[in-house]
C-alpha atoms as a PDB file:
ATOM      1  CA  UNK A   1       0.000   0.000   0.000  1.00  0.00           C
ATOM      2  CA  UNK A   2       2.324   2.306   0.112  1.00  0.00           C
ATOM      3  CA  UNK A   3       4.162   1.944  -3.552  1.00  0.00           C
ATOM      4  CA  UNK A   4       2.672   3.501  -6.646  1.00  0.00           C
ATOM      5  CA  UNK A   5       3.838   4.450 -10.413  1.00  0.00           C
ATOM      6  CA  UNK A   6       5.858   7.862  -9.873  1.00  0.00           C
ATOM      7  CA  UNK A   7       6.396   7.848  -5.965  1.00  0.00           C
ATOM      8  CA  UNK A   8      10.568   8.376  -6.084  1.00  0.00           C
ATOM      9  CA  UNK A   9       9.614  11.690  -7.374  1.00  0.00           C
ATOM     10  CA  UNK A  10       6.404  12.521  -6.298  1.00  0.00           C
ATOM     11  CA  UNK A  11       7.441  11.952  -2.867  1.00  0.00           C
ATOM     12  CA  UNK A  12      10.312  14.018  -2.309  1.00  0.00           C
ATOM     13  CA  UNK A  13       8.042  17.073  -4.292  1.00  0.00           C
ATOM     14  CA  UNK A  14       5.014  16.299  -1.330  1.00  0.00           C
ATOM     15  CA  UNK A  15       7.151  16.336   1.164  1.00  0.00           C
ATOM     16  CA  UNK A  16       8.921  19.637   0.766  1.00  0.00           C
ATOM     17  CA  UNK A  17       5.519  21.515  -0.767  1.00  0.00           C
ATOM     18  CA  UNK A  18       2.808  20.403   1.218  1.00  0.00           C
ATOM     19  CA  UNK A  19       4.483  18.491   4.190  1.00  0.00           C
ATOM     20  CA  UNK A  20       7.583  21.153   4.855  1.00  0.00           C
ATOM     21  CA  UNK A  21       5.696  23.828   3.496  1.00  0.00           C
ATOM     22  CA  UNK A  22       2.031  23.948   4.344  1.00  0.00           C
ATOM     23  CA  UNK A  23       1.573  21.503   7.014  1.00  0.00           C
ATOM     24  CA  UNK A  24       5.186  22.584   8.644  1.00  0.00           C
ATOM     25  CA  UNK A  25       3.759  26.018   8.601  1.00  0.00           C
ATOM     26  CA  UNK A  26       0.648  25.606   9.968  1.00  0.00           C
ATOM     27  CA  UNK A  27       1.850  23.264  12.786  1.00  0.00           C
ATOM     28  CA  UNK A  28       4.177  25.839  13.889  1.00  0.00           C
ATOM     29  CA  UNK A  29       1.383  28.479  13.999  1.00  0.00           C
ATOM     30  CA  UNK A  30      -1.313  26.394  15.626  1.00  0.00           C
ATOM     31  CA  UNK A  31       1.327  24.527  17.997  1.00  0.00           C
ATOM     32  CA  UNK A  32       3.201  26.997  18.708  1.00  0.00           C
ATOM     33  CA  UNK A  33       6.090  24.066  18.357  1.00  0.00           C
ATOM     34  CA  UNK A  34       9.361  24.337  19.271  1.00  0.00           C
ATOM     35  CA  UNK A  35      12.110  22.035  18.854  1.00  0.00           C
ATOM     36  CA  UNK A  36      14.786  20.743  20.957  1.00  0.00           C
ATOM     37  CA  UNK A  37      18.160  18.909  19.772  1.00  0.00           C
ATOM     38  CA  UNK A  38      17.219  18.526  15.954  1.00  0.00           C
ATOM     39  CA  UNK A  39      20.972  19.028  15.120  1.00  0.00           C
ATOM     40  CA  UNK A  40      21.307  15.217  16.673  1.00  0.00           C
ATOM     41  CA  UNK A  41      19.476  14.019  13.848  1.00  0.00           C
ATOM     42  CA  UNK A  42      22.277  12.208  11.484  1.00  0.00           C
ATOM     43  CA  UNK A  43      21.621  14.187   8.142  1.00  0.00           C
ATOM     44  CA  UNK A  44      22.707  11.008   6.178  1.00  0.00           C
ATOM     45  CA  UNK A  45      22.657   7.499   6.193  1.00  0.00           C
ATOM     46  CA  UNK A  46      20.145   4.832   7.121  1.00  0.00           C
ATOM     47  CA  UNK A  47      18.610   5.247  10.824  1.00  0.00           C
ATOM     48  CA  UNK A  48      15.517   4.637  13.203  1.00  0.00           C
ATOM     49  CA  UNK A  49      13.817   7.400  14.822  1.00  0.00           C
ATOM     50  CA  UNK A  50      11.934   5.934  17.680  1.00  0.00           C
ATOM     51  CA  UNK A  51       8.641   8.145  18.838  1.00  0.00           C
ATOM     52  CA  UNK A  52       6.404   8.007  21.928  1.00  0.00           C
ATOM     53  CA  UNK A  53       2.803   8.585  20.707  1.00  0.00           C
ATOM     54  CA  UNK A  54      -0.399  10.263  21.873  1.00  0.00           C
ATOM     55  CA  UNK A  55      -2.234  12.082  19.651  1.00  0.00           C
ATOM     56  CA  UNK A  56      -3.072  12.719  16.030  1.00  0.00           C
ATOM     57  CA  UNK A  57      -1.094  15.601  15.544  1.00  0.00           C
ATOM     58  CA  UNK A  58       2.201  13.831  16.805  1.00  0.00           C
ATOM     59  CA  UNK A  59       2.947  12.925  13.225  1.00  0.00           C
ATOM     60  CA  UNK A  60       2.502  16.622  11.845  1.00  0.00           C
ATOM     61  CA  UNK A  61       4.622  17.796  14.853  1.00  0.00           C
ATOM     62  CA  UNK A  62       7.692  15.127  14.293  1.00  0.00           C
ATOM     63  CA  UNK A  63       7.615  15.666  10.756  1.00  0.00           C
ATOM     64  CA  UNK A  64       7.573  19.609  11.063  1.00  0.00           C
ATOM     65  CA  UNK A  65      10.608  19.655  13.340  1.00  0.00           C
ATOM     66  CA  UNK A  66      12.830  16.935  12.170  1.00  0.00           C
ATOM     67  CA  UNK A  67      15.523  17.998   9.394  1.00  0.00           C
ATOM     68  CA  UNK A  68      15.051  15.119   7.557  1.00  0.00           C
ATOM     69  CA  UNK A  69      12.146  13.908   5.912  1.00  0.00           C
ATOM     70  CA  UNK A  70      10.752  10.847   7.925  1.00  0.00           C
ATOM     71  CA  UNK A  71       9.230   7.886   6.377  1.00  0.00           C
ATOM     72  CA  UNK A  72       6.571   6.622   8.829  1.00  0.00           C
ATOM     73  CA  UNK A  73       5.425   3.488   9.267  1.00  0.00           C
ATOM     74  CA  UNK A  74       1.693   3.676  10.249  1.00  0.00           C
ATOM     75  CA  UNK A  75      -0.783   1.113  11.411  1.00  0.00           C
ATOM     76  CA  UNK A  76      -3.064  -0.175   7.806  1.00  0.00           C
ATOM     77  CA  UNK A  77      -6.496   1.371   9.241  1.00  0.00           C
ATOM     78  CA  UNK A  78      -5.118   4.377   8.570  1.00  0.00           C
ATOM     79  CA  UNK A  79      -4.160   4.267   4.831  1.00  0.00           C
ATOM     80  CA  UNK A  80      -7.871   2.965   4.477  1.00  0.00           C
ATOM     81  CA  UNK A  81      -9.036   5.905   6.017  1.00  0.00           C
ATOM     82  CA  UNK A  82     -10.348   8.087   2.511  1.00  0.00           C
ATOM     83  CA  UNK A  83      -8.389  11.694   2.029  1.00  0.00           C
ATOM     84  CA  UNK A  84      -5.952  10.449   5.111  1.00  0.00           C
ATOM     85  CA  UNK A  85      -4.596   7.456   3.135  1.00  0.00           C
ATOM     86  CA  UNK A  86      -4.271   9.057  -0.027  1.00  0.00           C
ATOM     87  CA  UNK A  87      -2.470  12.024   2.046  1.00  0.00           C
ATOM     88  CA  UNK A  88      -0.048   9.844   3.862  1.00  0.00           C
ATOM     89  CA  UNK A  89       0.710   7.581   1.218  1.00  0.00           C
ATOM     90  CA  UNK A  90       1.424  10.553  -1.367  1.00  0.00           C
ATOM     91  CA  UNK A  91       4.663  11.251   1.465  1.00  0.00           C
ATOM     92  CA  UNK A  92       5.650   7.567   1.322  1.00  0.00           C
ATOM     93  CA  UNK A  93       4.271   6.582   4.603  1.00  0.00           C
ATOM     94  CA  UNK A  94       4.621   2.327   5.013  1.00  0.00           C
ATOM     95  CA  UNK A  95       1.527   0.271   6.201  1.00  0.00           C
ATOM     96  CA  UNK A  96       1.590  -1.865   9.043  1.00  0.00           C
ATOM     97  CA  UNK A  97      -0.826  -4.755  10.615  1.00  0.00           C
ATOM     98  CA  UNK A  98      -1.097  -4.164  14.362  1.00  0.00           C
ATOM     99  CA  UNK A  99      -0.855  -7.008  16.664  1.00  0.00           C
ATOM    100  CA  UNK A 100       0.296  -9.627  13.981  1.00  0.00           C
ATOM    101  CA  UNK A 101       3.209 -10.959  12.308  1.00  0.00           C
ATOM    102  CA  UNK A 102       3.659  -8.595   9.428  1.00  0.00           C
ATOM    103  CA  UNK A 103       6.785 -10.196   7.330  1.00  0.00           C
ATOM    104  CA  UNK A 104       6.208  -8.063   4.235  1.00  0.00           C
ATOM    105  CA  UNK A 105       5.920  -4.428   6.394  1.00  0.00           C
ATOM    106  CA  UNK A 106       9.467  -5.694   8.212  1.00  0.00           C
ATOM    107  CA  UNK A 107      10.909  -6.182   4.721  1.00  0.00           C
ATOM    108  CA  UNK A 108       9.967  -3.017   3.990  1.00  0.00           C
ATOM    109  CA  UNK A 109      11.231  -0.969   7.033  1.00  0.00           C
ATOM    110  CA  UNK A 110      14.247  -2.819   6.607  1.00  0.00           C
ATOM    111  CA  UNK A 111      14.989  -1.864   2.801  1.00  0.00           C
ATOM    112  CA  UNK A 112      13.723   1.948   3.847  1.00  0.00           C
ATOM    113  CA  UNK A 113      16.853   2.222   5.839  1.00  0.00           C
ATOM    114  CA  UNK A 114      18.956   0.422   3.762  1.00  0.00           C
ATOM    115  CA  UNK A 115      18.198   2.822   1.613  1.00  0.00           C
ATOM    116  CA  UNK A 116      20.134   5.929   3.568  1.00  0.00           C
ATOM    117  CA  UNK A 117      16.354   6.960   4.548  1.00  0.00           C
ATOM    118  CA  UNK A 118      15.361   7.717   8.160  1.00  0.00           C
ATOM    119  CA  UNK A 119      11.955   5.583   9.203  1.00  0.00           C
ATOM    120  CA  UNK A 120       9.947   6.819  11.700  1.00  0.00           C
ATOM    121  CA  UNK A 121       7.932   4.328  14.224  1.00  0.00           C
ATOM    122  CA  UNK A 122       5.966   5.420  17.107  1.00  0.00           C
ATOM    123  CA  UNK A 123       7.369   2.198  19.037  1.00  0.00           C
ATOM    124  CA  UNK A 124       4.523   1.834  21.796  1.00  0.00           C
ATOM    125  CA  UNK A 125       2.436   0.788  18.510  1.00  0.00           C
ATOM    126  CA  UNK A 126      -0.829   3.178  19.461  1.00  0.00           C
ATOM    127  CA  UNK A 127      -1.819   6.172  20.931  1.00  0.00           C
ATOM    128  CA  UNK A 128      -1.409   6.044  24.488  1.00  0.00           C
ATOM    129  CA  UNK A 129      -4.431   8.005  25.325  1.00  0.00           C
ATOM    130  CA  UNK A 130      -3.874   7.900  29.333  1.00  0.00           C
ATOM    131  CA  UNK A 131      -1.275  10.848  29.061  1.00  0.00           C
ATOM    132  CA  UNK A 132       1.296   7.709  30.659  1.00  0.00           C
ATOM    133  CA  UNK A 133       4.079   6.637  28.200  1.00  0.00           C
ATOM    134  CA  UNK A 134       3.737   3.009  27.202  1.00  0.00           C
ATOM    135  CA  UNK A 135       6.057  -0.364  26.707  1.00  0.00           C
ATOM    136  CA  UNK A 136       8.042  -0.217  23.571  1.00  0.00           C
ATOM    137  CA  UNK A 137       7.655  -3.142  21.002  1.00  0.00           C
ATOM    138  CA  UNK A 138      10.678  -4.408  19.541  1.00  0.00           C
ATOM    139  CA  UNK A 139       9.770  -3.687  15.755  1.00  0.00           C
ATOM    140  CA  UNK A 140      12.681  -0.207  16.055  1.00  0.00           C
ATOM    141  CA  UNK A 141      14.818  -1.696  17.448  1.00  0.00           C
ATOM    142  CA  UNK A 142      14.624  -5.119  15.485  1.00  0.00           C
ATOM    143  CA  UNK A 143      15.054  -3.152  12.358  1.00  0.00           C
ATOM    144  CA  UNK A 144      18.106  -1.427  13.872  1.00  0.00           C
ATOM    145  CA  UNK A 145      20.070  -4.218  15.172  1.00  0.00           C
ATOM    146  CA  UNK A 146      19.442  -6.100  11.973  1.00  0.00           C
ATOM    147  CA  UNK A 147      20.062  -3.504   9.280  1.00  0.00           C
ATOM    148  CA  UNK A 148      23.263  -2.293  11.725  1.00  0.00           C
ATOM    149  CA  UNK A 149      21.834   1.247  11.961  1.00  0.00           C
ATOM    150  CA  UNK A 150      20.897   3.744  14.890  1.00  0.00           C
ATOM    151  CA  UNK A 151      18.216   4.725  16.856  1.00  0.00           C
ATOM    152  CA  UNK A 152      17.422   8.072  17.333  1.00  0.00           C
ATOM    153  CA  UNK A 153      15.158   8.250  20.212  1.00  0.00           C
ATOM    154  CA  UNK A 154      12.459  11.707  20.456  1.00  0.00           C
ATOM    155  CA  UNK A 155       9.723  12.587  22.636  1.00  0.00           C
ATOM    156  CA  UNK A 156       6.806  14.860  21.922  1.00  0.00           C
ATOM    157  CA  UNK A 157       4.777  16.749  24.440  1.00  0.00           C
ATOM    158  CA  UNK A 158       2.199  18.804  25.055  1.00  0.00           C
ATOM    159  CA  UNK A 159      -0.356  17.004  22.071  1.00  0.00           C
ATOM    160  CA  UNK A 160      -2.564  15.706  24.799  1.00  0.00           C
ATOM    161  CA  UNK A 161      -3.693  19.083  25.617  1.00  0.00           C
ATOM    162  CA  UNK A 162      -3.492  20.251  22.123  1.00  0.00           C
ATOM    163  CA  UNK A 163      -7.023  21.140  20.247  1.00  0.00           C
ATOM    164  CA  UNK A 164      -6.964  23.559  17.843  1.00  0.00           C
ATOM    165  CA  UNK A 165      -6.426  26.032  20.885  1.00  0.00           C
ATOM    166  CA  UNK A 166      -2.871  27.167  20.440  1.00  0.00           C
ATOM    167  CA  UNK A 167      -1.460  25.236  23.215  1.00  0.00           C
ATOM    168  CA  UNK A 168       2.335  24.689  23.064  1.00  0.00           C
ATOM    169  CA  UNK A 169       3.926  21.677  21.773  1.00  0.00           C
ATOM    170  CA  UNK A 170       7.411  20.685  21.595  1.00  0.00           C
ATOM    171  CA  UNK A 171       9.920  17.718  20.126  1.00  0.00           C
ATOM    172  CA  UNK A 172      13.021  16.393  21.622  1.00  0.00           C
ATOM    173  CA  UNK A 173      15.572  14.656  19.763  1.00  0.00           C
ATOM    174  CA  UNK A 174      18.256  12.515  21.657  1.00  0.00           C
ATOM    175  CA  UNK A 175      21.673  11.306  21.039  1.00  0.00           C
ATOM    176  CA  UNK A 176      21.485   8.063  18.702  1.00  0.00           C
ATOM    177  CA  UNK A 177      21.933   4.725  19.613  1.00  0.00           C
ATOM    178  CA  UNK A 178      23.947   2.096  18.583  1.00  0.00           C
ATOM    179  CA  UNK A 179      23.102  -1.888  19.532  1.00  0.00           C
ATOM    180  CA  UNK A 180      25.973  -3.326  17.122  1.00  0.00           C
ATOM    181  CA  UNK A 181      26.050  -5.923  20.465  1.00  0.00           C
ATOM    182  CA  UNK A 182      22.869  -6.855  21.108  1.00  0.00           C
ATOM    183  CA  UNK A 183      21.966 -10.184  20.098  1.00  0.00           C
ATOM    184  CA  UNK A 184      19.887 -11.141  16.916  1.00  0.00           C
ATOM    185  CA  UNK A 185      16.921 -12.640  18.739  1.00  0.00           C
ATOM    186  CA  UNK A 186      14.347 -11.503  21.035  1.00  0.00           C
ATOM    187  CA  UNK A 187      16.201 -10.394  24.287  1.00  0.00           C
ATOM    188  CA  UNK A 188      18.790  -8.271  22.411  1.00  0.00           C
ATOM    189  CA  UNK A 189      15.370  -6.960  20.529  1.00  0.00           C
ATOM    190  CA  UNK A 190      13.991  -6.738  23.610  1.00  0.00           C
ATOM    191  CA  UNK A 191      17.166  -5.297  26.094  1.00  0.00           C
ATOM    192  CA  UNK A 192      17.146  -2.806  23.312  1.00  0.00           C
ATOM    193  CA  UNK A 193      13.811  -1.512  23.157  1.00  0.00           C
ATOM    194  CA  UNK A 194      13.966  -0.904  26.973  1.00  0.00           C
ATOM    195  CA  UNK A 195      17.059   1.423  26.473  1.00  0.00           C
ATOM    196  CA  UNK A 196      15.132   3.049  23.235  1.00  0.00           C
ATOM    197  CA  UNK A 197      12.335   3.797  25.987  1.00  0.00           C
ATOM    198  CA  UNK A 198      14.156   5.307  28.759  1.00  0.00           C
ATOM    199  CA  UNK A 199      15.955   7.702  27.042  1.00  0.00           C
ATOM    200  CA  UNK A 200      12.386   8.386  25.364  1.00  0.00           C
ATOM    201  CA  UNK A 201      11.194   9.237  28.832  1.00  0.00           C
ATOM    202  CA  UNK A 202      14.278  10.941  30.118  1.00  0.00           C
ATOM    203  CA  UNK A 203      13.175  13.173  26.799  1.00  0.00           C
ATOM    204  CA  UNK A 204       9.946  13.570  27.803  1.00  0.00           C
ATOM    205  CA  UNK A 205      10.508  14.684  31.313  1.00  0.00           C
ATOM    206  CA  UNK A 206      12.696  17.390  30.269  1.00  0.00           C
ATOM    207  CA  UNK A 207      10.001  18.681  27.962  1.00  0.00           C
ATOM    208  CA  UNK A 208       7.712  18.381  30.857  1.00  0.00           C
ATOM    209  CA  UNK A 209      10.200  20.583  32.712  1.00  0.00           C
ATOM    210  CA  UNK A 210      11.287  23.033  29.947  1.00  0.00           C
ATOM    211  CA  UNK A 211       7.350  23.518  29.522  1.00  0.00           C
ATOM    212  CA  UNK A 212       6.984  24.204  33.590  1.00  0.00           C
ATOM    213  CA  UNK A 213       9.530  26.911  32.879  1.00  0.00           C
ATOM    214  CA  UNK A 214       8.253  28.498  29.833  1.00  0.00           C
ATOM    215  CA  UNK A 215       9.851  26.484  27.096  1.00  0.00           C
ATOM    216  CA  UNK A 216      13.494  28.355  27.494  1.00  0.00           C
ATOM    217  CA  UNK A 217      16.101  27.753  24.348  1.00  0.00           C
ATOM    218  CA  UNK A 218      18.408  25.095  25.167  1.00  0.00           C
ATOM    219  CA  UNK A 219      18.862  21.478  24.446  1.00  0.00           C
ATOM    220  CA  UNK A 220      18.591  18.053  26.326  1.00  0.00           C
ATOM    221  CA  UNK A 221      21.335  16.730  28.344  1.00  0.00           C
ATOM    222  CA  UNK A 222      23.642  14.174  27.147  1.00  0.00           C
ATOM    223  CA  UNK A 223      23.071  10.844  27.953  1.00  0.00           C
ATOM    224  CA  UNK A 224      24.804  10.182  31.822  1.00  0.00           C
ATOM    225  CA  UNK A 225      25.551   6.653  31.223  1.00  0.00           C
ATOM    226  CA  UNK A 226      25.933   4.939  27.573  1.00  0.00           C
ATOM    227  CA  UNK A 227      26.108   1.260  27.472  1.00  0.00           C
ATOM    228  CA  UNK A 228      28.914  -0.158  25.673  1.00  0.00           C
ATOM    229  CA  UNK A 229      27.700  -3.445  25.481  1.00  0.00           C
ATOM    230  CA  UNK A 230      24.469  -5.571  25.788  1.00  0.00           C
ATOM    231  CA  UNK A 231      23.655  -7.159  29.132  1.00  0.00           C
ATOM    232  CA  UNK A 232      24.578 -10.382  29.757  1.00  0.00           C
END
């Protein structure tokens, strides 16, 4: 669903005239969004860039204040959704089934960052409509350790209160992550998605802080332990 006739050009053309351009602009009007650590985004090269999720306009605000253009992977209810399918699938967005083995939408998140591209999973795999972050499932970090590429974990916050009533929102962007150690099966899949998920939170707690204070210019703090290795 989310291949057709024309898409290595029409995509790139959607994505910097309507995505960049009219929904970037009208996301930072109506969000008010502002954007922490983008500059940690790798500008090249094949990575993962892990999401919490909890509301529609996540998407809009990720893809607004990331430097790269992010190729989503999305749940298939969505692309059936008429205007909303058409509209996500014009900027190359990848279909997934939820709570099932989906071989075909792995194959495909793999070759997207094989292909230097950046993919873009929201790795609790819904909307966590509680205002709680969620468990991560492995699929990021599966794709990661296999393909041998980072993760670059980001938090949003602020979309749970968000309405069309101008309240703030803002995006955090942490350090990437390498698992070149983790194991090939499902505890280095799993090990890994825990680590993708705490640094998600650390993320989202210093929104939650910068937003206490007024959103002041600055960036997250590095990382104050990284793992060199998988547990054992």
């Amino acid at each position: 669903m989310s291949d057709f006739p024309g898409s290595r050009v029409i995509v790139p053309f959607m994505w910097w005239t309507f995505g960049k351009g009219l929904i970037g602009g009208l996301t930072h009007a109506l969000a008010r969004l502002r954007v922490y650590g983008a500059e940690r985004v790798p500008r090249e090269g094949g990575a993962v860039l892990a999401m919490n999720h909890f509301h529609y306009m996540d998407p809009a605000a990720f893809g607004t204040a990331c430097p790269r253009r992010i190729v989503f992977a999305a749940k298939v209810e969505a692309h059936r959704v008429p205007g909303l399918g058409q509209l996500i699938r014009s900027h190359g967005t990848l279909s997934v089934r939820r709570g099932e083995s989906d071989r075909d939408a792995l194959r495909r998140m793999r070759e997207t960052v094989r292909n230097n591209e950046l993919l873009g999973m929201f790795v609790e795999g819904t909307r966590q409509r509680g205002g709680e972050l969620g468990e991560a499932k492995p699929g990021a970090a599966m794709v990661a350790i296999q393909e041998g590429v980072p993760v670059v974990p980001a938090a949003v916050y602020g979309t749970l209160e968000w309405n069309w009533n101008l309240r703030p929102v803002s995006v955090a962007f942490g350090e990437p992550l390498r698992f070149d150690e983790h194991a090939r099966n499902s505890r280095g899949y799993r090990d890994a998605s825990t680590e993708v998920m705490d640094e998600i939170r650390r993320l989202w707690d210093f929104l939650a802080q910068a937003h206490e204070l007024g959103r002041p210019v600055g960036t997250p703090p590095l990382r104050a332990h990284l793992r060199s290795k998988a547990p054992r």
